[in-house]
PDB file of N, CA and C in Angstrom:
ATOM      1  N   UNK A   1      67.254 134.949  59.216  1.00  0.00           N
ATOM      2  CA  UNK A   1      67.690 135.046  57.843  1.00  0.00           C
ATOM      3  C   UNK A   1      68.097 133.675  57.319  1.00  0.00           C
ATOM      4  N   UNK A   2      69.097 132.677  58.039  1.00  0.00           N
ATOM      5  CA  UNK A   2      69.394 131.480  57.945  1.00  0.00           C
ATOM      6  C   UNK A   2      68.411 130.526  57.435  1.00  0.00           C
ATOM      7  N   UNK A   3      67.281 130.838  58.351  1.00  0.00           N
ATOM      8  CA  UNK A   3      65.755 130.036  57.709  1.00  0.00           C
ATOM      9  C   UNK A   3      65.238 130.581  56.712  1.00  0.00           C
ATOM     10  N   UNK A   4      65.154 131.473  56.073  1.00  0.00           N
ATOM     11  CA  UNK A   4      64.337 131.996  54.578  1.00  0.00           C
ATOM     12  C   UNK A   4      65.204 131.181  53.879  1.00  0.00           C
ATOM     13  N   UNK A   5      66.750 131.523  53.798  1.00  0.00           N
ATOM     14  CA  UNK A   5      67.909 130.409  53.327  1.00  0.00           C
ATOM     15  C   UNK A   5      67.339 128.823  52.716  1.00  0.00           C
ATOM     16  N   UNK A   6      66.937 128.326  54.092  1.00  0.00           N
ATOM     17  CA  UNK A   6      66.686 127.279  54.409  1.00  0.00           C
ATOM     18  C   UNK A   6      65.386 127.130  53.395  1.00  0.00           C
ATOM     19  N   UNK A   7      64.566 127.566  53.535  1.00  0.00           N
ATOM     20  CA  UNK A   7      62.924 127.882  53.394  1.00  0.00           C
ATOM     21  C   UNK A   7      63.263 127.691  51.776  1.00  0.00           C
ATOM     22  N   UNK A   8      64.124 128.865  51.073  1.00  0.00           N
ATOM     23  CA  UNK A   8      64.015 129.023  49.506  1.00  0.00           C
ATOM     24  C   UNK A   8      65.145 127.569  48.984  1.00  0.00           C
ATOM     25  N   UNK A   9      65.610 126.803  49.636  1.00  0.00           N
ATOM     26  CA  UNK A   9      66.619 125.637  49.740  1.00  0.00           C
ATOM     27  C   UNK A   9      65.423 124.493  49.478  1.00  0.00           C
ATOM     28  N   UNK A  10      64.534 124.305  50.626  1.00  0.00           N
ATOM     29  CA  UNK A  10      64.046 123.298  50.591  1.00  0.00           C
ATOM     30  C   UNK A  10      62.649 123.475  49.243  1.00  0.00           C
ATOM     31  N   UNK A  11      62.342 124.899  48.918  1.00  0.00           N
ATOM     32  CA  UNK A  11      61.804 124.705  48.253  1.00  0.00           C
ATOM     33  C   UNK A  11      61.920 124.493  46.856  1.00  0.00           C
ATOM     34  N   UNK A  12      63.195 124.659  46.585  1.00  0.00           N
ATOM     35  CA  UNK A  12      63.565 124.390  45.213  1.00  0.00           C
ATOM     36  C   UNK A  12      64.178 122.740  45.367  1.00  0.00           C
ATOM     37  N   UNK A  13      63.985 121.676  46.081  1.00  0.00           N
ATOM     38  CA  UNK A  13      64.176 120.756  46.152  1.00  0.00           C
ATOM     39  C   UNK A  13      62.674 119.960  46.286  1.00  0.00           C
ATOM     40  N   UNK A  14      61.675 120.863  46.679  1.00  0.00           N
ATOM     41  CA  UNK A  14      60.289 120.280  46.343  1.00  0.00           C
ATOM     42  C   UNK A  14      59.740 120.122  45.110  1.00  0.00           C
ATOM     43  N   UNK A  15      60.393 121.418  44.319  1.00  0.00           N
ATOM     44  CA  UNK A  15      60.140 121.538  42.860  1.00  0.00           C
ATOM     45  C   UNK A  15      60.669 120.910  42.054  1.00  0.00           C
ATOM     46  N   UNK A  16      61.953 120.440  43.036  1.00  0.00           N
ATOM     47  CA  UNK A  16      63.017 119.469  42.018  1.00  0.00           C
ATOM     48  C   UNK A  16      61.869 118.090  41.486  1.00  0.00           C
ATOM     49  N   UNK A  17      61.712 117.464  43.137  1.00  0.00           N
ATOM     50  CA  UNK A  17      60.944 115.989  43.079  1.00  0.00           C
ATOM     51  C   UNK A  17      59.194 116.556  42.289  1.00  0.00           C
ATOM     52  N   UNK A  18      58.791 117.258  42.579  1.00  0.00           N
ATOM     53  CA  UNK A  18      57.598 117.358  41.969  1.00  0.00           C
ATOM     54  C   UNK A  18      57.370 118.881  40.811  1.00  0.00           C
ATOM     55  N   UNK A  19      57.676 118.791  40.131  1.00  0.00           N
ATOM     56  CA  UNK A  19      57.386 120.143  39.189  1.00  0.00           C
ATOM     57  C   UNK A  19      55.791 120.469  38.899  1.00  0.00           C
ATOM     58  N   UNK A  20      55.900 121.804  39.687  1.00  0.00           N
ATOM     59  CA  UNK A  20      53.532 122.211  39.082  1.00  0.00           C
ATOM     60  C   UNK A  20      54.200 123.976  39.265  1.00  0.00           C
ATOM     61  N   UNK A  21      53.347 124.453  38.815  1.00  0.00           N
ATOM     62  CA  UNK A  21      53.058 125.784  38.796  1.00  0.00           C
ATOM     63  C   UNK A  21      53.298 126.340  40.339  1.00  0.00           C
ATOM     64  N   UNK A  22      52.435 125.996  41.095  1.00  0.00           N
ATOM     65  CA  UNK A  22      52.305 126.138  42.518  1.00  0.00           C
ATOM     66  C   UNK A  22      53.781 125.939  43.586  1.00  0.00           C
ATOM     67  N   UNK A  23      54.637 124.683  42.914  1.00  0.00           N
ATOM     68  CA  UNK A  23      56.121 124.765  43.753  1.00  0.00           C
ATOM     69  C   UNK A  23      56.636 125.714  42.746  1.00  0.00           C
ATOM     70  N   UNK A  24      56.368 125.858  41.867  1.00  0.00           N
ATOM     71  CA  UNK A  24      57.285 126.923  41.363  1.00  0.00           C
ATOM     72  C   UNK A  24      56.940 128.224  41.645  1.00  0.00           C
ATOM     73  N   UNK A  25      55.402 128.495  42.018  1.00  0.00           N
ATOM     74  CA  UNK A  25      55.814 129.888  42.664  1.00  0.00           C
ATOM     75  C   UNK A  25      55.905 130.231  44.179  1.00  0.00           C
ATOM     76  N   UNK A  26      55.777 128.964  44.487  1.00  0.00           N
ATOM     77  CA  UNK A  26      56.376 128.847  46.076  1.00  0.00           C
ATOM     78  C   UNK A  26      57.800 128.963  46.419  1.00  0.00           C
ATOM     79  N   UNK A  27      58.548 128.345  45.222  1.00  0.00           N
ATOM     80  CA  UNK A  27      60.105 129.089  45.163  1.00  0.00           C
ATOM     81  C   UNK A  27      60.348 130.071  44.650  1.00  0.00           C
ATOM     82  N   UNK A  28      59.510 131.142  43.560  1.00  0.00           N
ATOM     83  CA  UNK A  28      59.646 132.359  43.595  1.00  0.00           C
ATOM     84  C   UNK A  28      59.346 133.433  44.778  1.00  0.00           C
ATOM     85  N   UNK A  29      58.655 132.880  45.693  1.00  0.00           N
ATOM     86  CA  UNK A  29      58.062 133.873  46.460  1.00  0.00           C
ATOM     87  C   UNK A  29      59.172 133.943  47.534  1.00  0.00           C
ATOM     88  N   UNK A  30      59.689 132.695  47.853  1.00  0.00           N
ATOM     89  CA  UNK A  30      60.850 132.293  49.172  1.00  0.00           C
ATOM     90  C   UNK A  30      62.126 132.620  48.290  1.00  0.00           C
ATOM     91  N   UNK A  31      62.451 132.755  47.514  1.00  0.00           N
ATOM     92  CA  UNK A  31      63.472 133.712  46.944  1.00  0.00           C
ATOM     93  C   UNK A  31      63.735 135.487  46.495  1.00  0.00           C
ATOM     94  N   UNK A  32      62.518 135.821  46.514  1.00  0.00           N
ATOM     95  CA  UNK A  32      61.953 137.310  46.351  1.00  0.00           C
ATOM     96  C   UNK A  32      62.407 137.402  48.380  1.00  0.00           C
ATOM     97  N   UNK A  33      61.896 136.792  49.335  1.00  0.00           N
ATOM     98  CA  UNK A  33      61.568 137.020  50.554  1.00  0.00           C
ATOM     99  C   UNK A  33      62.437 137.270  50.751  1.00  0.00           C
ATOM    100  N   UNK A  34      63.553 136.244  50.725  1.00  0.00           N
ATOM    101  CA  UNK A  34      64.865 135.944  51.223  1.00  0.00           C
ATOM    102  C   UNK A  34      65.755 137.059  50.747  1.00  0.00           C
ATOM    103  N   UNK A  35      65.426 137.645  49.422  1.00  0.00           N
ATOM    104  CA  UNK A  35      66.701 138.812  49.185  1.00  0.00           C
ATOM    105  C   UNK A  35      65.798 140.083  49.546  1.00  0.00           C
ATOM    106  N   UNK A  36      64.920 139.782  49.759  1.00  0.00           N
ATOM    107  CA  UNK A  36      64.294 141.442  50.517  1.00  0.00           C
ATOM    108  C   UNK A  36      65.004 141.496  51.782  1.00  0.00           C
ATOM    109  N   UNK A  37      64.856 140.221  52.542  1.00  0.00           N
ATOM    110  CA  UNK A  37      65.641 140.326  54.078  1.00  0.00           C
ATOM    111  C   UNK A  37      67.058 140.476  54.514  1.00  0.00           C
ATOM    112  N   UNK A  38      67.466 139.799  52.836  1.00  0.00           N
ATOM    113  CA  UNK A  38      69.293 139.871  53.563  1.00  0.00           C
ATOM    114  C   UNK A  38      69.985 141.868  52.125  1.00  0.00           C
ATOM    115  N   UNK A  39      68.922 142.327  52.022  1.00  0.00           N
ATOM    116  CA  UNK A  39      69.217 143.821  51.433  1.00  0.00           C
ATOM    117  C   UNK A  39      69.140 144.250  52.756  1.00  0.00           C
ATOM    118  N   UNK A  40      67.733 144.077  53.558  1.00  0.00           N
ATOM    119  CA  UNK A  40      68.250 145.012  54.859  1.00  0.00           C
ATOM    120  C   UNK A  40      68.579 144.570  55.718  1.00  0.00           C
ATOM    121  N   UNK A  41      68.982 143.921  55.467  1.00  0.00           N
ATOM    122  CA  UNK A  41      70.416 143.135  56.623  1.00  0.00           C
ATOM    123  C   UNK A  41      71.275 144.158  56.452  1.00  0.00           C
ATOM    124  N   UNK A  42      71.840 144.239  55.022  1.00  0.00           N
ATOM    125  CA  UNK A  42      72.853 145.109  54.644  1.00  0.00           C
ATOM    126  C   UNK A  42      73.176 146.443  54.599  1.00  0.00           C
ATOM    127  N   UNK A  43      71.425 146.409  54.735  1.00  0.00           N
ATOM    128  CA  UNK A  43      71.253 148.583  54.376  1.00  0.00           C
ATOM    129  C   UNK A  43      71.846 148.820  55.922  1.00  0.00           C
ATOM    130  N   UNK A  44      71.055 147.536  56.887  1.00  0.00           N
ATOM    131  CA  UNK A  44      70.974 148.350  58.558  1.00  0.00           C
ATOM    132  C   UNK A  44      72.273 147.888  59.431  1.00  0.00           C
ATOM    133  N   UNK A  45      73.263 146.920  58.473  1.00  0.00           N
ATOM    134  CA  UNK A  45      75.045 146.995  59.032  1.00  0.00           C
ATOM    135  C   UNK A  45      74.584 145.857  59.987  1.00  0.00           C
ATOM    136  N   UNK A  46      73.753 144.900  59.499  1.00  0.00           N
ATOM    137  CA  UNK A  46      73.577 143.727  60.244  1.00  0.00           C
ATOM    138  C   UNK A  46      74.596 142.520  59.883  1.00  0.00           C
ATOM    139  N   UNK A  47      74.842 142.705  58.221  1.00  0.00           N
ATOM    140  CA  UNK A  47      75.605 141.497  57.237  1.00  0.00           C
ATOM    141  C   UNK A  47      76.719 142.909  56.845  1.00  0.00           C
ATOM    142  N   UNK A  48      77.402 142.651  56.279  1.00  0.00           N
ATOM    143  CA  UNK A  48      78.893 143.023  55.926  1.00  0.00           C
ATOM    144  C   UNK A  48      78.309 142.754  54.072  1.00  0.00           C
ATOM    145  N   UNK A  49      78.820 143.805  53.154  1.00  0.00           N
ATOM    146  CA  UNK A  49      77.695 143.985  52.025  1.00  0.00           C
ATOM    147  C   UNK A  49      78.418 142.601  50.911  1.00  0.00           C
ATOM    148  N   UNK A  50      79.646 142.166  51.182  1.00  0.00           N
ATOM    149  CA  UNK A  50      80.206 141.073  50.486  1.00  0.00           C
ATOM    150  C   UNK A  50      79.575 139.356  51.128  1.00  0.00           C
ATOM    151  N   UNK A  51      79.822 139.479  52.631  1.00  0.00           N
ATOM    152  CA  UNK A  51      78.305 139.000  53.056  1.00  0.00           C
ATOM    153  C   UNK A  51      76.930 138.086  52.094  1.00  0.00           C
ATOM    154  N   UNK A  52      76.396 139.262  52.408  1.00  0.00           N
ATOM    155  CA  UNK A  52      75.443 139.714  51.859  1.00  0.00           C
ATOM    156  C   UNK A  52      74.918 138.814  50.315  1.00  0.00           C
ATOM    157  N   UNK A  53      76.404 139.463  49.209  1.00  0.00           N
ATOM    158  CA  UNK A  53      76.520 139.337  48.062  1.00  0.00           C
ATOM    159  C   UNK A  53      76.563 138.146  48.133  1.00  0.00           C
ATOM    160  N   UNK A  54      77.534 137.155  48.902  1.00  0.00           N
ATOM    161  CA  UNK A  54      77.563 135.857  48.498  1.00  0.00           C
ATOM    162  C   UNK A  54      76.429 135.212  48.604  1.00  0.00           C
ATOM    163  N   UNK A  55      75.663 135.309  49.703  1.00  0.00           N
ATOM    164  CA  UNK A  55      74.491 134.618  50.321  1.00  0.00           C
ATOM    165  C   UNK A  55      73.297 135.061  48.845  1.00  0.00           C
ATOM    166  N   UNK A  56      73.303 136.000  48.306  1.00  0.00           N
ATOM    167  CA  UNK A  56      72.548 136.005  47.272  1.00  0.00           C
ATOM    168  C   UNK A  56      72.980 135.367  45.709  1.00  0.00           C
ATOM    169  N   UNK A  57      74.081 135.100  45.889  1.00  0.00           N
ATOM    170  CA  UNK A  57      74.756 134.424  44.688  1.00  0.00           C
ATOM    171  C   UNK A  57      74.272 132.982  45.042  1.00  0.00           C
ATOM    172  N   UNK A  58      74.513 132.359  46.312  1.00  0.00           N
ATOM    173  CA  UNK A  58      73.887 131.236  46.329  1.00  0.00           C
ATOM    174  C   UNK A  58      72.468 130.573  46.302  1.00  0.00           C
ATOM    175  N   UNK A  59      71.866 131.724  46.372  1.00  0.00           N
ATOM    176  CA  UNK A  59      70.398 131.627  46.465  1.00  0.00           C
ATOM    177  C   UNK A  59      70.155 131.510  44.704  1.00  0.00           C
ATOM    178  N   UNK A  60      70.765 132.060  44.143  1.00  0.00           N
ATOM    179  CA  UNK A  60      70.362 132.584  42.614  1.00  0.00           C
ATOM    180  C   UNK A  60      70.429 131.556  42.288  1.00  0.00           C
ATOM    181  N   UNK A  61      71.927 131.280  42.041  1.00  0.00           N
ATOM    182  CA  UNK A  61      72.488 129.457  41.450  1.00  0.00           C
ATOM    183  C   UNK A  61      71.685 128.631  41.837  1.00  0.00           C
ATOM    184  N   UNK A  62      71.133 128.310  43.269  1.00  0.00           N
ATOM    185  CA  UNK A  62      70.391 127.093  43.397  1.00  0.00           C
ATOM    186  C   UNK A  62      68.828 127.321  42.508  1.00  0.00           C
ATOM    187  N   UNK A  63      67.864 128.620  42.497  1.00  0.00           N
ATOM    188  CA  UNK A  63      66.993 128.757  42.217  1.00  0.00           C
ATOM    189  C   UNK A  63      67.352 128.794  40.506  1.00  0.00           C
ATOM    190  N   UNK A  64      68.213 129.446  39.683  1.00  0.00           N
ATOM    191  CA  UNK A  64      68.597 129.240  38.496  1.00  0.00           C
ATOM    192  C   UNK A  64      68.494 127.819  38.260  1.00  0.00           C
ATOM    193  N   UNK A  65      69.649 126.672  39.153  1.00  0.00           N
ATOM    194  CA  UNK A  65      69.700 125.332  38.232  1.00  0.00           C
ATOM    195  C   UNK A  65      68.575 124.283  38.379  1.00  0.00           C
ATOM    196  N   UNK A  66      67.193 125.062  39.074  1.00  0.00           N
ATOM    197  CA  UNK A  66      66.251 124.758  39.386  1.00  0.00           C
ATOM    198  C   UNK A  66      65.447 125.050  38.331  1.00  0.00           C
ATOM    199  N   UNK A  67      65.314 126.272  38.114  1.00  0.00           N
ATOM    200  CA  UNK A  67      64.003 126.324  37.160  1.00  0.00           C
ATOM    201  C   UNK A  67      64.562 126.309  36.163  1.00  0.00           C
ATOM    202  N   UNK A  68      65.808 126.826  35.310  1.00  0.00           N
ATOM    203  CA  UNK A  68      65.877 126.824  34.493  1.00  0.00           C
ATOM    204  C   UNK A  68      67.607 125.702  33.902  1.00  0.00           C
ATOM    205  N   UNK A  69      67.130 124.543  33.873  1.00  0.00           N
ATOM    206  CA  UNK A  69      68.009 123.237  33.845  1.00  0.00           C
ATOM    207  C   UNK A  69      68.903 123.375  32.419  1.00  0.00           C
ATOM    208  N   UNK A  70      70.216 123.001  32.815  1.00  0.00           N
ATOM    209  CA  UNK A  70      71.086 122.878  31.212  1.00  0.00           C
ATOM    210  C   UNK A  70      70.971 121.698  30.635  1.00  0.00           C
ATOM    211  N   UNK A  71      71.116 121.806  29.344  1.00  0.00           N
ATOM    212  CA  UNK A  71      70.977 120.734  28.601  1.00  0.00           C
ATOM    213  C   UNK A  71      71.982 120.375  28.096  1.00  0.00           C
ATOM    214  N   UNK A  72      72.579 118.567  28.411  1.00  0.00           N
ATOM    215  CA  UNK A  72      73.347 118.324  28.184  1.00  0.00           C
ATOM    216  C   UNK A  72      74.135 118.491  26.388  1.00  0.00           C
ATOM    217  N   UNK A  73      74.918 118.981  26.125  1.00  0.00           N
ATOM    218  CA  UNK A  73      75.326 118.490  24.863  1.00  0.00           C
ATOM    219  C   UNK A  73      76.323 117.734  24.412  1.00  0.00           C
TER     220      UNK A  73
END
């Protein structure tokens, strides 16, 4: 689970340095993966469901301030 982590981490840092269509749906796909795996983590009492929650809050935020960037005002 640690490595999908890892996996949807490094890929929104590929997309950072190079932006195309292709890293971007290479970080949609490793972020779809990653919360399919840590739900049944949770369904099967592998992760603890707060766990769980955080590890997907961090996944969001990084993939959020990735694709979709604030603009300074």
């Amino acid at each position: 689970m640690r490595t999908l982590m890892k996996n949807c981490f490094a890929a929104c840092l590929s997309y950072e340095k190079t932006p195309s269509e292709e890293t971007k749906s290479a970080v949609q796909l490793s972020f779809n993966s990653a919360f399919s795996k840590i739900d049944k983590a949770v369904k099967r009492g592998v992760l603890h469901k707060n766990s769980g929650a955080n590890q997907k809050s961090r996944l969001s935020n990084a993939v959020k301030s990735v694709l979709e960037p604030t603009v300074n005002k």
